[in-house]
Protein backbone atom coordinates (compact mmCIF):
# COMPACT_ATOMS: atom_id res chain seq x y z
CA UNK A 1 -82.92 4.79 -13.33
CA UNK A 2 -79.93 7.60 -12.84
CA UNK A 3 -78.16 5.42 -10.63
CA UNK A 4 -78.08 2.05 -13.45
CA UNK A 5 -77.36 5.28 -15.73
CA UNK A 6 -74.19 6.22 -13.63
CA UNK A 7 -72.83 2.66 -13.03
CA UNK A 8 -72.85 1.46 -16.43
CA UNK A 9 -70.95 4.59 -17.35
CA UNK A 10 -68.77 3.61 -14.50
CA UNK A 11 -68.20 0.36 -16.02
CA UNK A 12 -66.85 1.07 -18.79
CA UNK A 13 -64.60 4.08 -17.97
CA UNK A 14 -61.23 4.29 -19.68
CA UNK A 15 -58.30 5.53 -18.06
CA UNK A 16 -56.28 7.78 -20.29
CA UNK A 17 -52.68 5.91 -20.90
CA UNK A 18 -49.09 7.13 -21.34
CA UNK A 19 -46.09 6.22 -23.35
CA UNK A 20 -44.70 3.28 -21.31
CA UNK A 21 -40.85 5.33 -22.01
CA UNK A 22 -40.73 8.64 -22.40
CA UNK A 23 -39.78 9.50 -26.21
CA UNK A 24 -36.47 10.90 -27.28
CA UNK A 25 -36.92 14.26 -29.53
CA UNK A 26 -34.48 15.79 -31.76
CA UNK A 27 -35.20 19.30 -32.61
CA UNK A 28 -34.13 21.23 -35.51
CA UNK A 29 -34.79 25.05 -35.69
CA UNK A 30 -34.28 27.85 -38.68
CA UNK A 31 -34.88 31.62 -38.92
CA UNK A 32 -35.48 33.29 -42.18
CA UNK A 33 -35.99 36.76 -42.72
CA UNK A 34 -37.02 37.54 -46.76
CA UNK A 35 -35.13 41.03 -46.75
CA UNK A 36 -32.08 39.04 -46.30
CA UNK A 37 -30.08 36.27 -48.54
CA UNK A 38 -28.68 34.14 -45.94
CA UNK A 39 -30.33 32.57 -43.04
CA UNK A 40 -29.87 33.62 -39.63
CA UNK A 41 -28.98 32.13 -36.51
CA UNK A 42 -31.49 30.55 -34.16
CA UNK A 43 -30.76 32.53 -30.64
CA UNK A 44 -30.40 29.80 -27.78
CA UNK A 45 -33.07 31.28 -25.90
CA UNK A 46 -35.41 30.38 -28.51
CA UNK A 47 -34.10 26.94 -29.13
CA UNK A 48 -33.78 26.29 -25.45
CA UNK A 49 -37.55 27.15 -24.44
CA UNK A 50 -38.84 24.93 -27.07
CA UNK A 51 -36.43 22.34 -25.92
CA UNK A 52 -37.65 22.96 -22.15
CA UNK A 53 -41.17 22.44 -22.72
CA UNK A 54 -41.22 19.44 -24.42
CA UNK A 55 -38.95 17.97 -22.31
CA UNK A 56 -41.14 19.19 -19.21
CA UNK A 57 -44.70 17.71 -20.82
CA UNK A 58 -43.29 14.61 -22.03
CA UNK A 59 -40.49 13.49 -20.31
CA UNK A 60 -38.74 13.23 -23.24
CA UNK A 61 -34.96 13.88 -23.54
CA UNK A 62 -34.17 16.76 -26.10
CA UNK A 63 -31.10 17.59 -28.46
CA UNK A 64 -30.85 20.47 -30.40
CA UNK A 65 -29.35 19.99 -33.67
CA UNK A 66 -28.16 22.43 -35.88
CA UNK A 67 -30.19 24.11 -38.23
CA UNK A 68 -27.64 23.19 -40.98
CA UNK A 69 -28.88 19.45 -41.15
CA UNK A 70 -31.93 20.88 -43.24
CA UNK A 71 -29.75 23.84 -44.91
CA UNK A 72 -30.16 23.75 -48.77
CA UNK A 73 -32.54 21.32 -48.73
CA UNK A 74 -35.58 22.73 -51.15
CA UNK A 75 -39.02 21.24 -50.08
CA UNK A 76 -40.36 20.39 -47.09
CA UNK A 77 -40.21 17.26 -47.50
CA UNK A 78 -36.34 16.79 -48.13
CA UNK A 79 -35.90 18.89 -45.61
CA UNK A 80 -38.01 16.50 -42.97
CA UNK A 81 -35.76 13.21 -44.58
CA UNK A 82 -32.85 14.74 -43.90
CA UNK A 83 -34.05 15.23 -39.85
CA UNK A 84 -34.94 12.77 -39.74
CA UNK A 85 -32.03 10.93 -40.79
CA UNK A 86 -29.89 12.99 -38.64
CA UNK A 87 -32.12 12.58 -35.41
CA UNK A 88 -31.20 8.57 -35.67
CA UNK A 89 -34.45 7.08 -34.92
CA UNK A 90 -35.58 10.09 -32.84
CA UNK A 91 -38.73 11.90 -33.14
CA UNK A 92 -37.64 14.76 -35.28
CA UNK A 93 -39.79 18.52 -33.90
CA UNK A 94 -38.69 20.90 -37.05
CA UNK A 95 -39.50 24.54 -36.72
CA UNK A 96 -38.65 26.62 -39.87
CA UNK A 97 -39.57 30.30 -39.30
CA UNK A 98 -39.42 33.46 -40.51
CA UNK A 99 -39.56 37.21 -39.32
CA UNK A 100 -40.55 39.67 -41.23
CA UNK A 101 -41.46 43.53 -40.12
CA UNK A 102 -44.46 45.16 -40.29
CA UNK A 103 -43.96 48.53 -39.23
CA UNK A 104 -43.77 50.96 -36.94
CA UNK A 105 -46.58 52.06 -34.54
CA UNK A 106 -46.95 54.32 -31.65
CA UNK A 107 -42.97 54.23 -31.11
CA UNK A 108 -43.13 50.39 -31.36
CA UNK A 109 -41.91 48.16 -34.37
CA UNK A 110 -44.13 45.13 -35.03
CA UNK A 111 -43.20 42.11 -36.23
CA UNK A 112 -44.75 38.85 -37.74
CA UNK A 113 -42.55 35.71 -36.90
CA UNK A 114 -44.03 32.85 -38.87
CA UNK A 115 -43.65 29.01 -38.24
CA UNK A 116 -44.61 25.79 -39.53
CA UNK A 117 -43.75 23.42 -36.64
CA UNK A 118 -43.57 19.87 -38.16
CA UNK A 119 -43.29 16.67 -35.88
CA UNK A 120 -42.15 13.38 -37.55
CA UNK A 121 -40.56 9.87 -36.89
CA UNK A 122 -38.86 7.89 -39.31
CA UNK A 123 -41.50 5.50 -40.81
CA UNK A 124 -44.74 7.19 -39.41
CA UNK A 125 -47.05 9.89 -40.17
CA UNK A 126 -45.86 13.61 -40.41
CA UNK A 127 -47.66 16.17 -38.55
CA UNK A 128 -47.43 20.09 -39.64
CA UNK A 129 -48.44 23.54 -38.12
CA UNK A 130 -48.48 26.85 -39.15
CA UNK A 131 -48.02 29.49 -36.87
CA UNK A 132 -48.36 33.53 -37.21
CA UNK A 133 -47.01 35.13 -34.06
CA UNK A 134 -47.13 39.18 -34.04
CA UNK A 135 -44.49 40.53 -31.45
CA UNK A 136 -43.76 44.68 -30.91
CA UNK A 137 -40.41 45.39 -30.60
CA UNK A 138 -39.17 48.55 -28.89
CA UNK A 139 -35.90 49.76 -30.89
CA UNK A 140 -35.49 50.17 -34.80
CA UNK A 141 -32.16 48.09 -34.48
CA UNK A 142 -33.83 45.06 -33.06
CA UNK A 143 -33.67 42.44 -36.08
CA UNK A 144 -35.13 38.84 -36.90
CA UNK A 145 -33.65 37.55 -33.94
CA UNK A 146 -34.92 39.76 -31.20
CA UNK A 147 -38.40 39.16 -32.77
CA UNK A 148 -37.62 35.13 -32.55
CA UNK A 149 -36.47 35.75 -28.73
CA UNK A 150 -39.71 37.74 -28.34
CA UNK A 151 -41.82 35.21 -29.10
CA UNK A 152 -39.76 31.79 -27.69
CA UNK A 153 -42.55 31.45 -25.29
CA UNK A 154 -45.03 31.20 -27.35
CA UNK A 155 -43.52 28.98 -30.21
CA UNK A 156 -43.07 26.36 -27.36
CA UNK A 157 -46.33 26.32 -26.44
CA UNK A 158 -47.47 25.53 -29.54
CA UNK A 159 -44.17 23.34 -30.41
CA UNK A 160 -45.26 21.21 -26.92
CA UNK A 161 -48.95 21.02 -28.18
CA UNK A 162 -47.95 19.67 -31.46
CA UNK A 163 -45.53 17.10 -30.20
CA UNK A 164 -48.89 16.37 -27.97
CA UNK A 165 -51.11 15.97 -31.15
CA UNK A 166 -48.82 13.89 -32.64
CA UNK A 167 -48.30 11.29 -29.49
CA UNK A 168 -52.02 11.40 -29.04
CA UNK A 169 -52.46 10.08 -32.87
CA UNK A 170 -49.98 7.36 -32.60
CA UNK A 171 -51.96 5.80 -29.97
């Protein structure tokens, strides 16, 4: 009875399927910090982690493009248009974060860098994360940036997984 069990299961097994091409991503990175009026630049480390990982899951080919494309832009969802318009039919990963200090403890200055890491493609569905990352930093002059650089591997992690989440929906 286990064994008709097992081969009916064995009939209809699935095998999981991939994107016939790989998919092109354009990627499109801020930094905020609330303490200051203008925006800050994105370090390349940080930009170039994110980049690597979804590139080395996917396959896909990645530009970076600059964070000015979505400068100005109020909501999230002009921001997202104008991406996407920029990316040119790519799918548009779009990581707006900010860091903001917490403190100082035991000699160490923490650090919250927030994200919302939204994947979209012109004419589909839009996909959004948010994303709390604490990082310590170890010297009081250490600003947004250091904190962003701090916690690069992280934010692609999660970047890659959402880029995942959103391949996995379109199928």
């Amino acid at each position: 009875m286990v064994l008709i069990a097992w081969m009916m299961a064995c009939l209809h097994a699935v095998t999981p399927t991939s994107p016939a091409e790989p998919m092109s991503v354009a990627l499109v990175m801020t930094l905020t910090a609330p303490e200051a009026a203008q925006d800050h630049a994105v370090p390349p480390e940080a930009s170039d982690a994110v980049a690597e990982a979804i590139a080395r899951s996917g396959g896909a080919s990645t530009r970076i493009l600059s964070g000015d494309v979505i400068a100005g832009a109020g909501t999230h969802t002009v921001q997202v248009g104008r991406a996407l318009d920029a990316a040119q039919g790519s799918t548009v990963v779009m990581i707006v974060s900010t860091a903001r200090p917490r403190g100082e403890l035991a000699g160490r200055y923490r650090w919250e860098v927030s994200a919302q890491v939204t994947v979209a493609r012109t004419g589909g569905e839009v996909f959004t994360e948010r994303i709390n990352l604490p990082v310590n930093l170890t010297y009081v002059h250490e600003g947004p940036e250091d904190a962003l650089k701090a916690t690069a591997r992280q934010l692609a992690r999660r970047a890659d997984l959402a880029v995942s989440r959103y391949q996995r929906g379109l199928q």
